[in-house]
C-alpha atoms as a PDB file:
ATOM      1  CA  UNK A   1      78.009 233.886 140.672  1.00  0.00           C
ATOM      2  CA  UNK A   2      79.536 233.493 144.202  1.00  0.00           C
ATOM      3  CA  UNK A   3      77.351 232.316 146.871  1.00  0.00           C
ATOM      4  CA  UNK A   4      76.467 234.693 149.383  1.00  0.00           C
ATOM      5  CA  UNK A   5      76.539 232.155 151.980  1.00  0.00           C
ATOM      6  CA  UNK A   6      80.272 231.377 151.135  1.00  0.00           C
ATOM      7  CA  UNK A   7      82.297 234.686 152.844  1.00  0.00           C
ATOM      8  CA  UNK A   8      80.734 234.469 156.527  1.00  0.00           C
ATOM      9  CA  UNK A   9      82.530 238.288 156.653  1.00  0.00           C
ATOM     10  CA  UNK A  10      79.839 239.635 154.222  1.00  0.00           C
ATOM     11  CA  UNK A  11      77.402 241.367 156.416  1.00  0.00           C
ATOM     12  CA  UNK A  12      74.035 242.493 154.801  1.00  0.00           C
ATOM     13  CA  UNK A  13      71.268 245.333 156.387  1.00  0.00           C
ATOM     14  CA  UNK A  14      69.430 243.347 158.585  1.00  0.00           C
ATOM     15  CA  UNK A  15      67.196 246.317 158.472  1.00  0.00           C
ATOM     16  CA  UNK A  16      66.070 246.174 154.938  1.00  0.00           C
ATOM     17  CA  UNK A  17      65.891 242.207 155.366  1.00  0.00           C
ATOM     18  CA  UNK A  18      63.216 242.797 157.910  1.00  0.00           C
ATOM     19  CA  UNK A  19      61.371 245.221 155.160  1.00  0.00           C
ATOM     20  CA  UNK A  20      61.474 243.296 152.913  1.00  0.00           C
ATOM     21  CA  UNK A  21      60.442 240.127 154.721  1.00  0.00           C
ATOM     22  CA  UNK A  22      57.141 241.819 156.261  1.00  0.00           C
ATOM     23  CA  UNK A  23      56.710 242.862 152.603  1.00  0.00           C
ATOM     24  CA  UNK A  24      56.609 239.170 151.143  1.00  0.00           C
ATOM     25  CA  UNK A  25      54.649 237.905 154.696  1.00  0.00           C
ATOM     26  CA  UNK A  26      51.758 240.423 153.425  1.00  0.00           C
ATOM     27  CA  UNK A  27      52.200 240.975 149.459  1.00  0.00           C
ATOM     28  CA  UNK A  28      53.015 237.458 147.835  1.00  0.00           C
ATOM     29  CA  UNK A  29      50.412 235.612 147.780  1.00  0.00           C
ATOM     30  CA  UNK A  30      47.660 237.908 147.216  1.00  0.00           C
ATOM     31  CA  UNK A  31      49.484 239.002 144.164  1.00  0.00           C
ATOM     32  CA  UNK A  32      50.343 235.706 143.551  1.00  0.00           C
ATOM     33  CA  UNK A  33      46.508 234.530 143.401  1.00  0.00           C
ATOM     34  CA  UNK A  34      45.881 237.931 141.013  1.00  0.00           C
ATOM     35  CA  UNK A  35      48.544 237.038 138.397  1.00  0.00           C
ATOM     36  CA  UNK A  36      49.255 233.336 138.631  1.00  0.00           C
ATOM     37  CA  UNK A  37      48.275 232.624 135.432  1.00  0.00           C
ATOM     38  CA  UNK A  38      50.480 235.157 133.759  1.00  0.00           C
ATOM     39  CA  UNK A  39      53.531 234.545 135.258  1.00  0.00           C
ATOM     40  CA  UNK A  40      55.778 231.921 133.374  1.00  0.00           C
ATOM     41  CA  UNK A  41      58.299 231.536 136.068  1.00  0.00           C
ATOM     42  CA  UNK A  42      56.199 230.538 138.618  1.00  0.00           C
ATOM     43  CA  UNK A  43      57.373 227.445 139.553  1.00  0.00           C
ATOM     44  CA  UNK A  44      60.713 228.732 140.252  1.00  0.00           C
ATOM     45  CA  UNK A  45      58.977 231.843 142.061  1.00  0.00           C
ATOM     46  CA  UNK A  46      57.387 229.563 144.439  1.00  0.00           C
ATOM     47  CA  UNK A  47      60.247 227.545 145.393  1.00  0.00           C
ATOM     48  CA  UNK A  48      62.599 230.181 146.121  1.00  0.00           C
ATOM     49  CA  UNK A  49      59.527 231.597 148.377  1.00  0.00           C
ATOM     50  CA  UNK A  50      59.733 228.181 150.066  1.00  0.00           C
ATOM     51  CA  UNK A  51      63.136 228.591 150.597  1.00  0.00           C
ATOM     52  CA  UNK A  52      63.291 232.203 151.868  1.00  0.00           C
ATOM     53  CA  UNK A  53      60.850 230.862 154.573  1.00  0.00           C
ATOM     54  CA  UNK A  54      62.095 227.490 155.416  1.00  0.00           C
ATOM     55  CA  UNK A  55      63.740 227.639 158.869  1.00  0.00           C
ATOM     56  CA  UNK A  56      66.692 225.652 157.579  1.00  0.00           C
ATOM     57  CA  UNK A  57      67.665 227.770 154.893  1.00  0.00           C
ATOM     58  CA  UNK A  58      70.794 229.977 156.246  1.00  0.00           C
ATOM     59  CA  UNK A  59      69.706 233.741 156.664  1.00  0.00           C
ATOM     60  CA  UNK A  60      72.041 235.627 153.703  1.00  0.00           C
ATOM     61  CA  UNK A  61      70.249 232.514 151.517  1.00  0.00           C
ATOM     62  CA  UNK A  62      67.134 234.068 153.183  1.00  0.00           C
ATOM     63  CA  UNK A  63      68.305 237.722 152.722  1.00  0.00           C
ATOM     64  CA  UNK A  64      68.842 237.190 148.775  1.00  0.00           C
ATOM     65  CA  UNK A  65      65.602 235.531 148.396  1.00  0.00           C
ATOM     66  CA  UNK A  66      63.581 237.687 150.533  1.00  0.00           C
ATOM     67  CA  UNK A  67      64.712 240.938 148.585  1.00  0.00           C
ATOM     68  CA  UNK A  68      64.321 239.260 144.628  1.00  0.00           C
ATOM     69  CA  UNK A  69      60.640 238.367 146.425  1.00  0.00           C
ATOM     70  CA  UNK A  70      59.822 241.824 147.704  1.00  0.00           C
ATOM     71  CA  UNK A  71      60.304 243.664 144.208  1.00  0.00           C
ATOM     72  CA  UNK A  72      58.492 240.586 142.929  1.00  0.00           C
ATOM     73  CA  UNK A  73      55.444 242.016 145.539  1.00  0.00           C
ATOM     74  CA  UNK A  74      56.099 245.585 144.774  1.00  0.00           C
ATOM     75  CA  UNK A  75      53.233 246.869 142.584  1.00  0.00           C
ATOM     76  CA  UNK A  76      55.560 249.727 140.681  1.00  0.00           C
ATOM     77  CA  UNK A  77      59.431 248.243 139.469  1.00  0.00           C
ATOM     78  CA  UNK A  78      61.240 248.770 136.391  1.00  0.00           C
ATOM     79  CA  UNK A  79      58.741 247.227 134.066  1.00  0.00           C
ATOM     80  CA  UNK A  80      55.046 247.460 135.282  1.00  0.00           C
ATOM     81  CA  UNK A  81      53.369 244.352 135.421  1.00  0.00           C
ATOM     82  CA  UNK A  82      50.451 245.324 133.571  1.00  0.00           C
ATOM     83  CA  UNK A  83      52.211 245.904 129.889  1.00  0.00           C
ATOM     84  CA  UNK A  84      51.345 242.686 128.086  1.00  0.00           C
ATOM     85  CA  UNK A  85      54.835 240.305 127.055  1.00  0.00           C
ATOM     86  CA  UNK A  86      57.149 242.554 129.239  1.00  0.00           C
ATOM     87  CA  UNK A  87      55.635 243.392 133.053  1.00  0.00           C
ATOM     88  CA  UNK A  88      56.911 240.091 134.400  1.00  0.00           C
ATOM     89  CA  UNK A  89      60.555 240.417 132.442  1.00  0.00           C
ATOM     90  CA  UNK A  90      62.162 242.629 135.157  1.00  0.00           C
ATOM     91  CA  UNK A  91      60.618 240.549 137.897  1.00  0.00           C
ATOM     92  CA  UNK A  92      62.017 237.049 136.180  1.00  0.00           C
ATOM     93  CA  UNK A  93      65.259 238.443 135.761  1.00  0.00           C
ATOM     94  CA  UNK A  94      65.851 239.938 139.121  1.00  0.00           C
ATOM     95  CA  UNK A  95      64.379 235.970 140.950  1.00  0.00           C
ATOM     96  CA  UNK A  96      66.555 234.110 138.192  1.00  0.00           C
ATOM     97  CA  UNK A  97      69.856 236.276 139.641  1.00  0.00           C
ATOM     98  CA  UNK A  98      68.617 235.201 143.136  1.00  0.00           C
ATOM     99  CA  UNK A  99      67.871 231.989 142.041  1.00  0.00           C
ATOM    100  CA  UNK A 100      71.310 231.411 140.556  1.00  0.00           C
ATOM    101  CA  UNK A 101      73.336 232.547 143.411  1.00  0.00           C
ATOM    102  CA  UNK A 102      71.282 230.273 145.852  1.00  0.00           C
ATOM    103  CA  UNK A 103      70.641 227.380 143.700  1.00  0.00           C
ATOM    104  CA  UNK A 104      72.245 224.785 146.153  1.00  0.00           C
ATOM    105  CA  UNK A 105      70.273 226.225 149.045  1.00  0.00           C
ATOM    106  CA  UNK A 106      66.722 225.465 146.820  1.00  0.00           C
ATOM    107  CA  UNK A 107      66.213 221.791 147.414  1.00  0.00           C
ATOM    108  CA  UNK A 108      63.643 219.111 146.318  1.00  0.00           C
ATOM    109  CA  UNK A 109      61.691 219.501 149.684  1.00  0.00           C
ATOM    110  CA  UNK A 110      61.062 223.478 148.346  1.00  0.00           C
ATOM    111  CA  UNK A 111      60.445 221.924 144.709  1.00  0.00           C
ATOM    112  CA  UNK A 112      58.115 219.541 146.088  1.00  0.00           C
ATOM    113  CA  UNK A 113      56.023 222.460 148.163  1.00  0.00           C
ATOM    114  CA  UNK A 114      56.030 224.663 144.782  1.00  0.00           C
ATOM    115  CA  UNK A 115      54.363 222.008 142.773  1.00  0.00           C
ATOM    116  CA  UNK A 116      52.053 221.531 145.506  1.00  0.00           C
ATOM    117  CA  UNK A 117      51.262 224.829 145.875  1.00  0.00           C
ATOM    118  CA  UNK A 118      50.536 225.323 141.843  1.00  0.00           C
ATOM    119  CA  UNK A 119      47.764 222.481 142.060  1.00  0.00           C
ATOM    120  CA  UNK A 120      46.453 224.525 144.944  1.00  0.00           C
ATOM    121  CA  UNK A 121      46.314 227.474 142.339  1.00  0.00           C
ATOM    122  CA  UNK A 122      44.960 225.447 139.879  1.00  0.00           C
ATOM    123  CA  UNK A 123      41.556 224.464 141.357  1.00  0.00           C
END
């Protein structure tokens, strides 16, 4: 996958970025605290939500993460997350794509905040 941060032309709606930010500042982690323990991705989740927010992170890298996040935080998508073995599928596939395409943008610094963040949601 080509990364979005690689054609400077590429211009994205900095309208729906804004949505969809505002979304994640007030739906991720009070879902996040509800499901933790059922989502099998979460390591990965968190880091590309430390990404999306980091200051450093270039804003299309932002733009990709911030909109794989929001359907994460929307409570109706393609697969509800309620049904047992496949609510989460949908979500994991669409933060893996957004995950892929950014992967040089996530770096240990983000990795390092996930992890901490998981002991946090441990205790």
């Amino acid at each position: 996958m080509a990364d979005p941060t690689d054609s400077e032309t590429e211009t994205f709606d900095t309208g729906k970025f804004e949505r969809d930010r505002q979304r994640v500042e007030q739906g991720f982690w009070p879902k996040l605290r509800r499901i933790a323990g059922r989502i099998p991705f979460l390591d990965e989740l968190l880091a590309a939500y430390y990404c999306a927010v980091d200051p450093a992170s270039p804003l299309k890298v932002k733009a990709v993460l911030m909109g794989a996040l929001a359907y994460f935080v929307l409570p109706f998508d393609a697969v509800p997350d309620f049904l047992a073995l496949f609510g989460f599928a949908d979500d994991a596939a669409v933060v893996y794509a957004a995950i892929k395409m950014v992967a040089k943008h996530i770096t240990p610094a983000h990795r390092a905040k996930a992890q901490a963040a998981l002991q946090k949601l441990e205790t």
